[in-house]
Protein backbone atom coordinates (compact mmCIF):
# COMPACT_ATOMS: atom_id res chain seq x y z
CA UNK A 1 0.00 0.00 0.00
CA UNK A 2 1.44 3.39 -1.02
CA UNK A 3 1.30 6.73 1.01
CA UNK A 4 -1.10 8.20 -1.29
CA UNK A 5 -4.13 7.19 -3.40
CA UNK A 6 -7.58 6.18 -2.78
CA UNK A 7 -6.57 3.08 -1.07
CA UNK A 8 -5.27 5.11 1.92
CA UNK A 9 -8.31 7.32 1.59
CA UNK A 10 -10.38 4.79 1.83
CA UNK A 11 -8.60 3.16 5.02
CA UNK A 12 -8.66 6.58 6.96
CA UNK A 13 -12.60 6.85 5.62
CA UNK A 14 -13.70 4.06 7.19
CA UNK A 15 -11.29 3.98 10.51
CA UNK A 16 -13.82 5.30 13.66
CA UNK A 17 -14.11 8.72 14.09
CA UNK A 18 -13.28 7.89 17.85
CA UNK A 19 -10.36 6.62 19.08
CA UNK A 20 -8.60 5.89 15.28
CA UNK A 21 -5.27 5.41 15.18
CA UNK A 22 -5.19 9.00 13.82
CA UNK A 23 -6.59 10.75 16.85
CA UNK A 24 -4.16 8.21 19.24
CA UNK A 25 -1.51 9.50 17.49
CA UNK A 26 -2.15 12.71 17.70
CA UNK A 27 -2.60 12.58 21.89
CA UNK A 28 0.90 11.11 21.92
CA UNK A 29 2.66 13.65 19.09
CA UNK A 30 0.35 16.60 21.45
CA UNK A 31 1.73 19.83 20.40
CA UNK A 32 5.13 21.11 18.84
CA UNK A 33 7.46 20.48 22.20
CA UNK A 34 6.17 16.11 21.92
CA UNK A 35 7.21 15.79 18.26
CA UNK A 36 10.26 18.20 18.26
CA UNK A 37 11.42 16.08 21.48
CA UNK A 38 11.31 13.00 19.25
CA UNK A 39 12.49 14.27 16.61
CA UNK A 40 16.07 15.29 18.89
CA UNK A 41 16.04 11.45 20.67
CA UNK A 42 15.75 10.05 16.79
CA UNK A 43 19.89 10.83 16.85
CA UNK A 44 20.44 9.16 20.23
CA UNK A 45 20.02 9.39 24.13
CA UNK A 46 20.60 13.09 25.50
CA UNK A 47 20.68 14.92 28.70
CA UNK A 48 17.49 17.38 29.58
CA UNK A 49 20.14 20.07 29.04
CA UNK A 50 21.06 19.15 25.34
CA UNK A 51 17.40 18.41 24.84
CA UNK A 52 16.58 21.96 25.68
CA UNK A 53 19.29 23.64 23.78
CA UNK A 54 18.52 21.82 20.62
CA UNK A 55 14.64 22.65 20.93
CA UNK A 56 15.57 26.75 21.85
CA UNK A 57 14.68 26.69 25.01
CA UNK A 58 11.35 26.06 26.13
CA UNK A 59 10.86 26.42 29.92
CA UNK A 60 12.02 23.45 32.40
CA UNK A 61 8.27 23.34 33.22
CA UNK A 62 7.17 22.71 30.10
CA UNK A 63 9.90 20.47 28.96
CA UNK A 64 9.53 18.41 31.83
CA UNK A 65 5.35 17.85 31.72
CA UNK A 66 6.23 17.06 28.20
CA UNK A 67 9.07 14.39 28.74
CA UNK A 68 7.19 12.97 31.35
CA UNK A 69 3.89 12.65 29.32
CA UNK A 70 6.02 10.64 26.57
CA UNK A 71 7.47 8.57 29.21
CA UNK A 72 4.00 7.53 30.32
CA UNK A 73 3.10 6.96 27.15
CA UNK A 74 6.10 4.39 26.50
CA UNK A 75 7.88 6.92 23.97
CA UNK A 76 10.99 7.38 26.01
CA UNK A 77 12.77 5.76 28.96
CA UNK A 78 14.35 8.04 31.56
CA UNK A 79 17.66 6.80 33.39
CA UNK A 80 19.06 8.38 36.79
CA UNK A 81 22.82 7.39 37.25
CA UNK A 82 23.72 6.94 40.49
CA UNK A 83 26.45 10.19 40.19
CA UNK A 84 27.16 13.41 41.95
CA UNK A 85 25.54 15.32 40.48
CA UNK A 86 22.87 12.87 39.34
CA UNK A 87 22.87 12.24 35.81
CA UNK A 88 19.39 11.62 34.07
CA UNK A 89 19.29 10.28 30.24
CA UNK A 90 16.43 9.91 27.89
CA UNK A 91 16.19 7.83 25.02
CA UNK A 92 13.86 6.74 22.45
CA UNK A 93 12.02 3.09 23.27
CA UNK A 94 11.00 0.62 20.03
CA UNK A 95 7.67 2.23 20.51
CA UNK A 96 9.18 5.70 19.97
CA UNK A 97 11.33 5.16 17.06
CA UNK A 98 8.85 3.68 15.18
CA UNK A 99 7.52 6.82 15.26
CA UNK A 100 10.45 8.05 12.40
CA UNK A 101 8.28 7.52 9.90
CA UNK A 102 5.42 9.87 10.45
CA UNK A 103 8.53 12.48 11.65
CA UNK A 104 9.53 11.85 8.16
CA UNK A 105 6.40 12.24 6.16
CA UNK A 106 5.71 15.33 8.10
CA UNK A 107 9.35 16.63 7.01
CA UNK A 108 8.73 16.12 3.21
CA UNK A 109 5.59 17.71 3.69
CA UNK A 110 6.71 20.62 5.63
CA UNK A 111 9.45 21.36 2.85
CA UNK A 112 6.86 20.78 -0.35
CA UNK A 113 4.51 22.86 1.09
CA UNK A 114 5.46 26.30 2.70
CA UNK A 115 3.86 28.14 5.30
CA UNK A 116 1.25 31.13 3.98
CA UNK A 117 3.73 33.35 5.54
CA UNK A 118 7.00 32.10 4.03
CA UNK A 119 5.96 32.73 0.83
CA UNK A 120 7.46 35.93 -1.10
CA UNK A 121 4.41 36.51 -3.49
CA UNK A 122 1.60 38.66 -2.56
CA UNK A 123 -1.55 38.12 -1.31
CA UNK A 124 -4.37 39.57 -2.64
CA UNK A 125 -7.47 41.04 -1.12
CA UNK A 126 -10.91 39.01 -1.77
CA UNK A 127 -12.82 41.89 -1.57
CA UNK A 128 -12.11 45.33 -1.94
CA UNK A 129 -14.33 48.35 -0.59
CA UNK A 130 -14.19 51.49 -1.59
CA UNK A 131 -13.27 54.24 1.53
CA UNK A 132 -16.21 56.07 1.12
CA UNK A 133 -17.79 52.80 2.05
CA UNK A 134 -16.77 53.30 5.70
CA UNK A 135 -17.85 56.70 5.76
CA UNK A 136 -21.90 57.16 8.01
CA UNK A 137 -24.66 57.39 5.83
CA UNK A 138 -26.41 61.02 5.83
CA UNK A 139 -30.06 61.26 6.38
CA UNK A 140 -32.65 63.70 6.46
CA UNK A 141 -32.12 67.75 5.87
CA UNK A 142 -29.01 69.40 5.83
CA UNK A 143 -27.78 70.36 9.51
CA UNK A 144 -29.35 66.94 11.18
CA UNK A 145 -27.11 64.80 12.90
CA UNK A 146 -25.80 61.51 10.61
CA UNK A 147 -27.74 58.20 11.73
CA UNK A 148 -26.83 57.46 15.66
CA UNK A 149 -26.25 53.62 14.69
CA UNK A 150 -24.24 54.02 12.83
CA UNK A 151 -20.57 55.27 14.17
CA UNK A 152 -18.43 57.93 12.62
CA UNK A 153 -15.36 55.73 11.60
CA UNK A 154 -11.53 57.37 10.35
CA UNK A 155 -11.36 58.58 7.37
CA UNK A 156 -12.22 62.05 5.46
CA UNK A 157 -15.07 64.14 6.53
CA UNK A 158 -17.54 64.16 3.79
CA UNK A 159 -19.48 67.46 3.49
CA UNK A 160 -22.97 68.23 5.11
């Protein structure tokens, strides 16, 4: 079975809409920190400290909720050595390197298609409205005051 095509549409149609392999692996890749911590162990064990430097820095708090999490979840092992100071090491289990895969997909992905914002053309307005637009409607005589739902917005005065 290839990674595109309407067999693998067909397979994600018909998986349940709760609990699907999808939406499991989406609790265990939750949020950017989960999968960029994977994505670091793929090379090899590391200390919190490398872990943090190579993912810029995200807070100890959040760094450790998130290592933790994929511990629970069977992603990573955590080793203390018996040292002073105590050293702790974190590596990918089975379960979390057979995770390279779907790392990989979403890397060719990421590179074929660029963010909105990363790209250098241009984007251009659906709908354009002219200023005057914005401007209150006048009713009535000259002298009355313009409609009271309606609120004077920026923009040039038009004439009374």
């Amino acid at each position: 079975m290839g990674t595109n095509g309407p067999d693998v549409a067909a397979r994600l149609a018909a998986a349940p809409q709760r609990g699907c392999g999808v939406e499991r692996t989406l609790k265990v890749l939750d949020g950017k920190w989960s999968t960029l911590i994977i994505r670091e162990l793929l090379t090899g064990a590391k200390r919190f400290g490398e872990l943090r430097s190579a993912l810029g820095d995200p807070s100890a708090k959040t760094l450790t909720e998130r290592l933790r999490m994929l511990e629970n979840q069977q992603i990573l092992t955590r080793t203390v050595y018996a040292e002073v100071p105590p050293r702790v090491v974190y590596e990918l289990t089975e379960q979390g390197r057979s995770l390279s895969g779907i790392l990989y997909a979403m890397l060719v992905w990421g590179e074929e298609h660029p963010l909105i914002e990363e790209c250098t053309r241009p984007v251009q307005p659906l709908l354009t409205v002219p200023r005057a637009a914005h401007q209150p409607l006048q009713h009535g005589h000259p002298g009355q005051a313009a409609d009271p739902l309606v609120p004077d917005g920026p923009g040039p005065t038009a004439p009374r």
